[in-house]
C-alpha atoms as a PDB file:
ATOM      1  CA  UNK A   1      86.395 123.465  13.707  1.00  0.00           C
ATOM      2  CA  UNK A   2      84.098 121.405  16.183  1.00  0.00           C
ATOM      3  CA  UNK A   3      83.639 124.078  18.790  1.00  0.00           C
ATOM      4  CA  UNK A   4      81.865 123.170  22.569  1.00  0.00           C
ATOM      5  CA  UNK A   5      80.010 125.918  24.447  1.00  0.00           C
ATOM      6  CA  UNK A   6      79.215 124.744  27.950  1.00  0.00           C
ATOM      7  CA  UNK A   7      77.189 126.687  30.226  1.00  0.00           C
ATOM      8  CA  UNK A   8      76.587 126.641  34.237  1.00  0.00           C
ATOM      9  CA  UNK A   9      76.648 128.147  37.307  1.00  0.00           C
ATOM     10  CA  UNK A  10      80.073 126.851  38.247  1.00  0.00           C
ATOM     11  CA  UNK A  11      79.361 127.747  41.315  1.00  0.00           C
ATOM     12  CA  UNK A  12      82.123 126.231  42.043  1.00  0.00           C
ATOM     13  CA  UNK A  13      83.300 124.614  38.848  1.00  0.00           C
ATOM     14  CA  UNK A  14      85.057 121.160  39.890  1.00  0.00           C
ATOM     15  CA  UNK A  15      86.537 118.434  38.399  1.00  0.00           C
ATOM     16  CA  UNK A  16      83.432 116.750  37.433  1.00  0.00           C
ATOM     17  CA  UNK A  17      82.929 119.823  35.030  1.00  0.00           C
ATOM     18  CA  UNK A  18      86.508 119.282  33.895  1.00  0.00           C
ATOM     19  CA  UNK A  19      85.740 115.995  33.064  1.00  0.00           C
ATOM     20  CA  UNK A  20      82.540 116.617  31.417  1.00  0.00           C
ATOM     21  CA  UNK A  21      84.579 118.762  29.096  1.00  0.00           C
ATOM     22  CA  UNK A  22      87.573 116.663  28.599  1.00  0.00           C
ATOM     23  CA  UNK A  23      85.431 113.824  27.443  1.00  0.00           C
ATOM     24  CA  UNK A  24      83.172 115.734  25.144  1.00  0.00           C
ATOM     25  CA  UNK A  25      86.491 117.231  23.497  1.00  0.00           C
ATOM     26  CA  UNK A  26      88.418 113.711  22.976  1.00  0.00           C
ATOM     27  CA  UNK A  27      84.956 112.124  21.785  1.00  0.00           C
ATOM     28  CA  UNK A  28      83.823 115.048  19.033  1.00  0.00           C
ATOM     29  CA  UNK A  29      87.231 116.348  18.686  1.00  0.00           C
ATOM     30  CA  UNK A  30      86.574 119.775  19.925  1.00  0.00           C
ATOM     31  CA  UNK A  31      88.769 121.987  18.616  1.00  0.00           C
ATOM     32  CA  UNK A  32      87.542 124.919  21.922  1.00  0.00           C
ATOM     33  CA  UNK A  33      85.246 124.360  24.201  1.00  0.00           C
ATOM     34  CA  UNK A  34      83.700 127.614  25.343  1.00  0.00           C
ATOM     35  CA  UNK A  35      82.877 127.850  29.554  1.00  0.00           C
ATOM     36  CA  UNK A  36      80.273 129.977  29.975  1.00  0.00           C
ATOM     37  CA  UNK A  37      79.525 131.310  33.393  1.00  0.00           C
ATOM     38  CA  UNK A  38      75.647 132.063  33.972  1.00  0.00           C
ATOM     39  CA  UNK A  39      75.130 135.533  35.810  1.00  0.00           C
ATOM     40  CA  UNK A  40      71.292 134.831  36.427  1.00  0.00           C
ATOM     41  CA  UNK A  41      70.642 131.101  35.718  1.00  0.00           C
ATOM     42  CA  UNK A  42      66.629 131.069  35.136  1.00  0.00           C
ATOM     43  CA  UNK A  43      66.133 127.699  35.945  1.00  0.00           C
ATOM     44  CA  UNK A  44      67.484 127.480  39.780  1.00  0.00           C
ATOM     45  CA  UNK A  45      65.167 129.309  42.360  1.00  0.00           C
ATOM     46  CA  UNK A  46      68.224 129.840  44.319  1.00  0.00           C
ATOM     47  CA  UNK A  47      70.549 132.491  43.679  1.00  0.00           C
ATOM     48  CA  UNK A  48      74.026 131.223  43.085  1.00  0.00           C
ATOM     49  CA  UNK A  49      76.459 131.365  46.724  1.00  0.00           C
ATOM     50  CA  UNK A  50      79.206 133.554  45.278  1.00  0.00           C
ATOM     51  CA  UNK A  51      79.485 136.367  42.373  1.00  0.00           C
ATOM     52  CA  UNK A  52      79.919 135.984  39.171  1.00  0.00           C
ATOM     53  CA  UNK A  53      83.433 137.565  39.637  1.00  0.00           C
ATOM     54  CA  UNK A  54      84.080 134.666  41.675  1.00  0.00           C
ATOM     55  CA  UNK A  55      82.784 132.281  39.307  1.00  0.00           C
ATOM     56  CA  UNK A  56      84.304 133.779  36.633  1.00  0.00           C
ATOM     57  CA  UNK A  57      87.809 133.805  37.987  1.00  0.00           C
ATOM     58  CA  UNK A  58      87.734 130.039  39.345  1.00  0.00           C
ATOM     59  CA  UNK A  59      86.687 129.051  36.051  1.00  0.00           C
ATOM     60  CA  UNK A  60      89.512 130.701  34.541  1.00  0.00           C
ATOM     61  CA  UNK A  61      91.574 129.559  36.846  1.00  0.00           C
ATOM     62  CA  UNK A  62      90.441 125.817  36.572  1.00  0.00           C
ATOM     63  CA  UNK A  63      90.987 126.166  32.532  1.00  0.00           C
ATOM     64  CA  UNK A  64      94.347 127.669  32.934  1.00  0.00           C
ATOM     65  CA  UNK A  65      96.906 125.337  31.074  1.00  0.00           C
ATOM     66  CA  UNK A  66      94.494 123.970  28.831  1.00  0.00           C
ATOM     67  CA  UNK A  67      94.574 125.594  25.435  1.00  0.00           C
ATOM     68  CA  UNK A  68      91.356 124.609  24.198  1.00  0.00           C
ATOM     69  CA  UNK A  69      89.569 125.659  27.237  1.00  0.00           C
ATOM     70  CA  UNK A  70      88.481 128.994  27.163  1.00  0.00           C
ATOM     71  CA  UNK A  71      86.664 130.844  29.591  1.00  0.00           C
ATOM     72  CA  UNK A  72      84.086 133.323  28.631  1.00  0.00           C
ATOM     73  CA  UNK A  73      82.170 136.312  29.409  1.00  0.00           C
ATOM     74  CA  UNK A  74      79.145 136.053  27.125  1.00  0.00           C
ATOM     75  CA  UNK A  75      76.793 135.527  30.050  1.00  0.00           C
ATOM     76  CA  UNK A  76      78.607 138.211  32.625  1.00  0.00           C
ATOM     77  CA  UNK A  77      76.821 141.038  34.150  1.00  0.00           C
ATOM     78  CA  UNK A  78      76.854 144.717  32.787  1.00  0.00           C
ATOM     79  CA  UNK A  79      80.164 145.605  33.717  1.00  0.00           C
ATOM     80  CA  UNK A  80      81.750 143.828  32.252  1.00  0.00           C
ATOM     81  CA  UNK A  81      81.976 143.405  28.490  1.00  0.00           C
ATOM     82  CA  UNK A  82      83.126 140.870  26.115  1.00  0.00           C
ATOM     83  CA  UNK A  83      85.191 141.825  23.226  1.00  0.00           C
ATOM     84  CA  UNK A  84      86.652 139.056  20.372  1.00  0.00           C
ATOM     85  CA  UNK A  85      87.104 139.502  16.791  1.00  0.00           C
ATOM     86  CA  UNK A  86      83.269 139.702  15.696  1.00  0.00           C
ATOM     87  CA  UNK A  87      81.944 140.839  18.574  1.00  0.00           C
ATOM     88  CA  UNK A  88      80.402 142.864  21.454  1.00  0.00           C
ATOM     89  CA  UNK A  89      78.649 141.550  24.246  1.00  0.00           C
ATOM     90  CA  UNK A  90      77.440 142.354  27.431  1.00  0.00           C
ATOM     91  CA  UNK A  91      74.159 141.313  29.784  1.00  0.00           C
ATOM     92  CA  UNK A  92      72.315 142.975  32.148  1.00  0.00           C
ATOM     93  CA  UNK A  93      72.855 142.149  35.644  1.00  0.00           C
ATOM     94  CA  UNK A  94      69.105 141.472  36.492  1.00  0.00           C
ATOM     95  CA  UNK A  95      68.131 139.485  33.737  1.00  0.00           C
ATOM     96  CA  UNK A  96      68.055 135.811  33.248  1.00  0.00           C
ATOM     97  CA  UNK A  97      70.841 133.904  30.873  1.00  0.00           C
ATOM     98  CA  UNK A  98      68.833 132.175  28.284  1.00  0.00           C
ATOM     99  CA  UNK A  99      71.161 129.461  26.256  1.00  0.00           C
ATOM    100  CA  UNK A 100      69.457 129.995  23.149  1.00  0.00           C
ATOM    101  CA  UNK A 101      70.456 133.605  23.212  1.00  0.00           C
ATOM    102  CA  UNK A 102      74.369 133.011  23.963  1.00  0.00           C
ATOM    103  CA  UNK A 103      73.978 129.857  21.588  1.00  0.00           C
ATOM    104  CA  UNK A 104      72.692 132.520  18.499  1.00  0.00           C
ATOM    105  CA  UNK A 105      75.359 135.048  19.739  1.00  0.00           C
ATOM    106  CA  UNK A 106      78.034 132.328  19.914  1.00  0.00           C
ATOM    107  CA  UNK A 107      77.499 131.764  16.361  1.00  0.00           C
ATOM    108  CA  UNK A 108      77.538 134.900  14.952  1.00  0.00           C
ATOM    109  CA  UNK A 109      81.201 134.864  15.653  1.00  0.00           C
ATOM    110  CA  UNK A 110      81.928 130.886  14.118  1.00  0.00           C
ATOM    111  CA  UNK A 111      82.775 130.202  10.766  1.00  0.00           C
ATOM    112  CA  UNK A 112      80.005 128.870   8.120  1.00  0.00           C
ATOM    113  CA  UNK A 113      82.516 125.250   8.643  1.00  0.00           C
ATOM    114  CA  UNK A 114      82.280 125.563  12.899  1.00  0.00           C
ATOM    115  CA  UNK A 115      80.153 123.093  14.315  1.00  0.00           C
ATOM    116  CA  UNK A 116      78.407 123.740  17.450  1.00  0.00           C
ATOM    117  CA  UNK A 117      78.270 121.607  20.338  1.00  0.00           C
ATOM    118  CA  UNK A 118      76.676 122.469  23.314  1.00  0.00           C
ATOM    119  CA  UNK A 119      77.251 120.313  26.921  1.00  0.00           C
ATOM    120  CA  UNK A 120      75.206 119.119  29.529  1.00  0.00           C
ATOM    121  CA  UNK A 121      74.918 116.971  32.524  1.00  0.00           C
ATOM    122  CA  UNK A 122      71.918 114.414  32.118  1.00  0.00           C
ATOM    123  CA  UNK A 123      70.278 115.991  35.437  1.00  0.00           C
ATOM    124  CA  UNK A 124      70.031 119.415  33.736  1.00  0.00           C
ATOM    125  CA  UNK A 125      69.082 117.333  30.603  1.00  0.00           C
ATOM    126  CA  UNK A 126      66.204 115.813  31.830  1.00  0.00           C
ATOM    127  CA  UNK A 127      64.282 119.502  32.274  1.00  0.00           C
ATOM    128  CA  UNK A 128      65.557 120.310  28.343  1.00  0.00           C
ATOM    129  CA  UNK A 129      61.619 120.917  27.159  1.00  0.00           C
ATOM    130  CA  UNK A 130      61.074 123.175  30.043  1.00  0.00           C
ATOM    131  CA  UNK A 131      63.965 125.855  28.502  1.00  0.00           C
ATOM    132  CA  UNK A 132      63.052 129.134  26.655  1.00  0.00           C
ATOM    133  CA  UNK A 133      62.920 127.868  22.801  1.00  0.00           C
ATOM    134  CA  UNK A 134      63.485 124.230  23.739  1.00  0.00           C
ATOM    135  CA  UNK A 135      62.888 123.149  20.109  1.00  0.00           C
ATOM    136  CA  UNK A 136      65.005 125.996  18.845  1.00  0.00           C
ATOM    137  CA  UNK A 137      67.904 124.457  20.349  1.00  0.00           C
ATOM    138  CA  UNK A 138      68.766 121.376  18.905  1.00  0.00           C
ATOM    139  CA  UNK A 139      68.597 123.032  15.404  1.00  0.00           C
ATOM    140  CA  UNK A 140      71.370 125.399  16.471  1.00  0.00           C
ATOM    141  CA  UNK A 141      73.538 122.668  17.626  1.00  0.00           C
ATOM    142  CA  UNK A 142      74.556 119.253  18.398  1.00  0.00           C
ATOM    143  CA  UNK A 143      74.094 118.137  22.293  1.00  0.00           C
ATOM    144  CA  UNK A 144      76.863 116.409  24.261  1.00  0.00           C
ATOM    145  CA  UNK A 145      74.892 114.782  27.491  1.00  0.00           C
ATOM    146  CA  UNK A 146      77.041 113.522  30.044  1.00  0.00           C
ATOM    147  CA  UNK A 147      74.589 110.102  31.452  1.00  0.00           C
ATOM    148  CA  UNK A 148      75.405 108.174  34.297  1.00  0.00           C
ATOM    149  CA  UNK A 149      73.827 104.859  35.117  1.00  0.00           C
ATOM    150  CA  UNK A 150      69.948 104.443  36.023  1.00  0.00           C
ATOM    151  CA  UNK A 151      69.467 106.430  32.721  1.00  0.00           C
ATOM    152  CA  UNK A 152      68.424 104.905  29.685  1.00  0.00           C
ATOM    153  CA  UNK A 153      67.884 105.705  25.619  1.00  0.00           C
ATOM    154  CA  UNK A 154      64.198 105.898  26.160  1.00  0.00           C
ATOM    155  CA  UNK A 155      64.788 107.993  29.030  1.00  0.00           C
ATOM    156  CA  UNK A 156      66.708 110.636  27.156  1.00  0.00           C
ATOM    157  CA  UNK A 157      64.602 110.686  23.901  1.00  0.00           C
ATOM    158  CA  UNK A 158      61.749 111.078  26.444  1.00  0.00           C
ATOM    159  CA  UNK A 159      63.186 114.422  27.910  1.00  0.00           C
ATOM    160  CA  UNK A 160      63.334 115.728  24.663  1.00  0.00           C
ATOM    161  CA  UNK A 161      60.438 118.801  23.686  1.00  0.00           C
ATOM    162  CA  UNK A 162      57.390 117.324  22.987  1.00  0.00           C
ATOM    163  CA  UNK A 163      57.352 117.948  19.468  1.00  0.00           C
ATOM    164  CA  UNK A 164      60.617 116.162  18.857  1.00  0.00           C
ATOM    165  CA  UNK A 165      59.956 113.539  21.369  1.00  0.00           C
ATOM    166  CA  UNK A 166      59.624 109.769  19.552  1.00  0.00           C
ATOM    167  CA  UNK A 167      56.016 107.874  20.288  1.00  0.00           C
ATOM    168  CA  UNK A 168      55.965 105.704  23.364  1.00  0.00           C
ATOM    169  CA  UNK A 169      55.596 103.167  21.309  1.00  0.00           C
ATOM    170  CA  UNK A 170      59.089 103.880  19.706  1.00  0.00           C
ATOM    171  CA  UNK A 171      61.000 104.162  22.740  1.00  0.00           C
ATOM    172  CA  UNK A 172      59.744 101.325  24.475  1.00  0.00           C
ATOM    173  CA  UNK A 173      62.480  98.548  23.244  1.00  0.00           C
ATOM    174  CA  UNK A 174      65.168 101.106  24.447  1.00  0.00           C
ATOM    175  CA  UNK A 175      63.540 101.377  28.056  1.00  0.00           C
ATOM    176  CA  UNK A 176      66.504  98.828  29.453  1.00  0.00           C
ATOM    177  CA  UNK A 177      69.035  99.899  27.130  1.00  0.00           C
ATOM    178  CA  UNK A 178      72.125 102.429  28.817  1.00  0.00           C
ATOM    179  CA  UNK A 179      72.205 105.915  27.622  1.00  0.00           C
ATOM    180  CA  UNK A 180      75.352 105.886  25.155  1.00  0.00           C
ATOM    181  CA  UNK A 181      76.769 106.321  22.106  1.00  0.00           C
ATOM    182  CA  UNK A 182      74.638 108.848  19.120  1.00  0.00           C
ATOM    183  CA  UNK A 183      70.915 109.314  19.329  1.00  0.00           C
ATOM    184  CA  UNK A 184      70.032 111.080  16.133  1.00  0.00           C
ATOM    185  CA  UNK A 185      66.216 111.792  15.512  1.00  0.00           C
ATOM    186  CA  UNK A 186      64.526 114.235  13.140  1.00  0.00           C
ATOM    187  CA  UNK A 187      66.200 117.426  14.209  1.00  0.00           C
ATOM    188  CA  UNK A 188      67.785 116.145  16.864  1.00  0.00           C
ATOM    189  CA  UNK A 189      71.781 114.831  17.075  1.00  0.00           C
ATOM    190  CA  UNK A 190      72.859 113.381  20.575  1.00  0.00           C
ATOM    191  CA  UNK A 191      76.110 112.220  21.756  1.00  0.00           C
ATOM    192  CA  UNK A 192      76.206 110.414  25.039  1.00  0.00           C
ATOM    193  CA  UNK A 193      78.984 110.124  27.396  1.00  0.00           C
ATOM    194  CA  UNK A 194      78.538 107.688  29.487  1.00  0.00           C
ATOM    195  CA  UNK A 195      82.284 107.421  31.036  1.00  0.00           C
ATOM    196  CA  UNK A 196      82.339 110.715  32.980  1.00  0.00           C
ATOM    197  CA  UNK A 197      80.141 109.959  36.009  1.00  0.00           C
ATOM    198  CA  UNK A 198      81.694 111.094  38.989  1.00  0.00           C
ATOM    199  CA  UNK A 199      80.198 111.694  42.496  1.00  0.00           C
ATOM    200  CA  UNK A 200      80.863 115.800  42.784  1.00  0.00           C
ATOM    201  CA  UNK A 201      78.448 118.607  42.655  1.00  0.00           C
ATOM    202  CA  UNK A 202      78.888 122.089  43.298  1.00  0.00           C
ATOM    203  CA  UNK A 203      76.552 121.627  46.450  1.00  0.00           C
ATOM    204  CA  UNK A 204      78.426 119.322  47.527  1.00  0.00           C
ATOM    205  CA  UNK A 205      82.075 121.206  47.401  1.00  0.00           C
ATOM    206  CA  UNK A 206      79.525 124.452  49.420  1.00  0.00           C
ATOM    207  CA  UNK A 207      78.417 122.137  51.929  1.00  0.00           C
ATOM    208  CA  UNK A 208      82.139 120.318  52.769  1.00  0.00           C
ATOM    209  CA  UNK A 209      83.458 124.053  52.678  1.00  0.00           C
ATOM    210  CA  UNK A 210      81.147 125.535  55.112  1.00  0.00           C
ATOM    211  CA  UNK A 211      81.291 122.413  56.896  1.00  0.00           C
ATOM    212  CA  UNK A 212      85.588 122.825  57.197  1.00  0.00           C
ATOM    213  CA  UNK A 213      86.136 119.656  55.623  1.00  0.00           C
ATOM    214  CA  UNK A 214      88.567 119.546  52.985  1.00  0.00           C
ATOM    215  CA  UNK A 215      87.963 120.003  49.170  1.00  0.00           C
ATOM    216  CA  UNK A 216      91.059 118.439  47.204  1.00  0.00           C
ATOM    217  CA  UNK A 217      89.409 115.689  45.595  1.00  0.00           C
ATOM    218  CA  UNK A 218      86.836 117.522  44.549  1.00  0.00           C
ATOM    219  CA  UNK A 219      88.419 120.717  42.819  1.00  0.00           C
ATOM    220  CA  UNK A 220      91.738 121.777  41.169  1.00  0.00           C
ATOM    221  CA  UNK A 221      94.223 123.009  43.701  1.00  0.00           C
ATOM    222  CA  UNK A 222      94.213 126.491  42.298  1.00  0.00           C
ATOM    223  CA  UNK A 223      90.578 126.866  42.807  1.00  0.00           C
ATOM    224  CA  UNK A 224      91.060 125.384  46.192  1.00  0.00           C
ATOM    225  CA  UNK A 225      93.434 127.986  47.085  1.00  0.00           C
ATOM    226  CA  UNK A 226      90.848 130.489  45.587  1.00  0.00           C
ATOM    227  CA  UNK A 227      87.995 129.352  47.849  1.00  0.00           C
ATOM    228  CA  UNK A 228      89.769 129.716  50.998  1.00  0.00           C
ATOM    229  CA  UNK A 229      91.747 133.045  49.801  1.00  0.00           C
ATOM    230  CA  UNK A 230      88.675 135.058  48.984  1.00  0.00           C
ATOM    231  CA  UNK A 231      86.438 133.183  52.164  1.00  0.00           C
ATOM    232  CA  UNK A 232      83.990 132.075  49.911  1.00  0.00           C
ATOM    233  CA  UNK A 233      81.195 129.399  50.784  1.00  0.00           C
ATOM    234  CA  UNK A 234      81.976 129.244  54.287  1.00  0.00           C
ATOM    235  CA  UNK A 235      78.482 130.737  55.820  1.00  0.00           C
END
């Protein structure tokens, strides 16, 4: 089975994340894709605006329906515990969520057949070398990058670690072409969505909350009703 792990803050998720993940699942016919909610993401400065109960349960919520979405716990905080039918899991609350750690623990539980995709927003992409065991990454698994336009082939292959990373000279021609279909390099496999760009972030959905304005098109109505249940985001 072709199984997707994506990782964030989802702080909150919204239905750009939804169709991230609908996308990477109809193009490299994910048979699960794993959300994984980040208790202490080590590449934002800022702490995320509500717990990761909260993001937790609007994540869940948000997947609800969808049988191949599954939320997860593999990133949550000490108390609480993931259990499935390999393993054991549980973080501490202080320290950072590295994705080459869940990625390694993710696939102690797969099948020697399960391939592993992991899913990412071009913005997040762009800072790939900067991650804990960048290079370590793409031989665990296959990326899905979600691009949007202004980003091109030479752009992406230039993101990639240094060690990975094509000469100048051989990303050049590709400086004007869009970022899409596979990219596959010396241990490195791409696939690049470029049919998912949609104008919502997370900040965004904070801000209009905060702000009273209203959130509809930006989020599923059940994590709408969430938001305002729980008084979340609004200070």
């Amino acid at each position: 089975m072709n199984i997707g792990l994506f990782g964030g803050t989802f702080d909150p998720i919204h239905k750009g994340h939804l169709a991230l993940a609908h996308a990477a699942r109809e193009r490299c016919q994910l048979g699960r894709v794993y959300f994984v909610p980040t208790n202490v993401p080590p590449h934002k400065t800022a702490q995320p605006g509500a717990s990761y109960f909260h993001r937790y349960a609007m994540t869940a919520l948000a997947t609800q329906g969808e049988k191949s979405f599954v939320p997860s716990l593999r990133e949550a905080p000490g108390e609480f515990i993931l259990h499935d039918k390999k393993s054991a899991r549980g973080s501490v609350a202080s320290a950072p969520n590295y994705s080459i750690d869940t990625i390694r623990a993710l696939k102690q539980s797969l099948g020697k057949s399960d391939r592993l995709f992991f899913l990412i927003g071009i913005d997040a992409f762009k800072d790939i070398a900067k991650w804990r065991e960048a290079e370590a990454l793409f031989a665990e698994c296959e990326f899905i990058v979600a691009s949007r336009p202004g980003f091109s082939l030479a752009d992406v292959a230039s993101a990639l670690p240094e060690k990975l990373r094509p000469r100048t000279e051989v990303t050049k021609p590709f400086n004007k072409q869009p970022a899409t279909g596979d990219l596959a390099l010396p241990g490195v496999t791409l696939h690049l969505l470029d049919n998912v760009n949609q104008n919502i972030s997370a900040s965004a959905v904070r801000e209009a909350v905060a702000a009273k304005r209203p959130i509809k098109k930006f989020v599923p109505e059940s994590v709408e009703e969430y938001i305002k249940k729980e008084g979340l985001y609004t200070r």
